[in-house]
Every structure is written in C-alpha cells, then in structure tokens.
Protein backbone atom coordinates (compact mmCIF):
# COMPACT_ATOMS: atom_id res chain seq x y z
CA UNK A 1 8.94 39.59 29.00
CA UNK A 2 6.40 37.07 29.86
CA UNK A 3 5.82 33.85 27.40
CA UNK A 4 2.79 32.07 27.68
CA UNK A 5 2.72 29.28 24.92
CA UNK A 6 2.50 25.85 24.99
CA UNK A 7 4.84 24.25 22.95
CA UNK A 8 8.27 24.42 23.40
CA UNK A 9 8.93 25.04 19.62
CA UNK A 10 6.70 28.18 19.90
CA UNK A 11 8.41 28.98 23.23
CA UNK A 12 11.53 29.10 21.45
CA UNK A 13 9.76 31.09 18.45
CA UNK A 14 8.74 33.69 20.90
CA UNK A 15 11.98 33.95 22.22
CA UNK A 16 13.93 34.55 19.26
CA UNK A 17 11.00 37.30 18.13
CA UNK A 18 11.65 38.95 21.23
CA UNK A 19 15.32 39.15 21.34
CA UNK A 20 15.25 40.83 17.82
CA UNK A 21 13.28 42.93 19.46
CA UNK A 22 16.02 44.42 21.93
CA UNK A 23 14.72 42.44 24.77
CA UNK A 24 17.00 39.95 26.88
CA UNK A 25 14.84 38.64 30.09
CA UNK A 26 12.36 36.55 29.66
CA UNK A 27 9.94 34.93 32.87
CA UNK A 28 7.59 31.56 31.20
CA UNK A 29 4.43 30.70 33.10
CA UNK A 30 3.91 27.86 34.55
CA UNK A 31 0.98 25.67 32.58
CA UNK A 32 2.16 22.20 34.09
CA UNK A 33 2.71 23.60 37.71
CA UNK A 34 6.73 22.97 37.59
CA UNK A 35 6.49 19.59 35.67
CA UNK A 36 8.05 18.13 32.92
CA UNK A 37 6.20 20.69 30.21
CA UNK A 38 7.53 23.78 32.31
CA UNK A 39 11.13 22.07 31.91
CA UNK A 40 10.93 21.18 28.38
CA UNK A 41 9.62 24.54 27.75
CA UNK A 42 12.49 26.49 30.03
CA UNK A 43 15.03 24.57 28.19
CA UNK A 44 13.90 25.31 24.65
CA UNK A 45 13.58 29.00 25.93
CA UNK A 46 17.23 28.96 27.22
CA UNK A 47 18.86 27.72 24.36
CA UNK A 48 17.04 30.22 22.29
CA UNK A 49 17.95 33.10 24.12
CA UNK A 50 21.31 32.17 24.61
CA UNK A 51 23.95 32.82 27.57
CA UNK A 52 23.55 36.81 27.80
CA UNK A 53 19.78 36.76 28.65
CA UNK A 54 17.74 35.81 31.88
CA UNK A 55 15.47 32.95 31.66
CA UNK A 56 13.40 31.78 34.26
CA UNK A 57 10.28 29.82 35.28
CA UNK A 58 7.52 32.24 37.04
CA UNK A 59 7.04 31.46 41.02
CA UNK A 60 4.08 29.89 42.46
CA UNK A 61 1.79 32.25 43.77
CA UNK A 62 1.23 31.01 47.65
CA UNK A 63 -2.62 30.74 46.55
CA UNK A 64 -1.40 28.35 43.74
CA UNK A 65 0.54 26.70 46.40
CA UNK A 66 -2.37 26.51 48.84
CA UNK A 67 -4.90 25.32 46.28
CA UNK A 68 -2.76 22.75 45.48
CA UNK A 69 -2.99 20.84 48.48
C-alpha cells in the first residue's frame, strides 16, 4: 500500500490501520526527495509495521532525477 502523509506520527497511524486491515507491504512517497523527513517517516513506518512486513521508500522517477539537476 502506498502512504502519503506527512508526519511521521500519522505515517505510523496509517500503518497500523492498514495492517489491521490484512495488509503487510507498505511503499511511502517521497515528500523531502530522500531527506531527513523521508527517513524519519520510513522509520516510524517500520517500527509500526513490525519485522514481518515490507517497508520501503518509493524510487525516484528518472524525471524526478533529471529535474533535479
């Protein structure tokens, strides 16, 4: 599932609504292209999903990439 929000409280609320909900991957956008946010953010999404779910950080899209420079 993808998670969107901002804070990494509500990161972690989504989680935890979503693993009631049977599910058990879970992909976070990026909103501070890799930075600190997107860490904080991963991390509060990791611990909330615990060690039998898939957490990750969404790749940058090569146009992201490209803009970027």
């Amino acid at each position: 599932m993808r998670i969107a929000a901002g804070r990494p409280a509500d990161v972690a609320r989504e989680v935890e609504r979503l693993l009631r909900a049977g599910h058990r991957s879970f992909v976070l956008t990026r909103i501070d292209r890799g930075g600190m946010l997107d860490l904080e953010r991963l991390g509060a999404a990791r611990y909330a999903a615990g060690l039998q779910s898939s957490v990750e950080l969404e790749e940058e899209t090569p146009a992201a990439v490209a803009a970027s420079r």
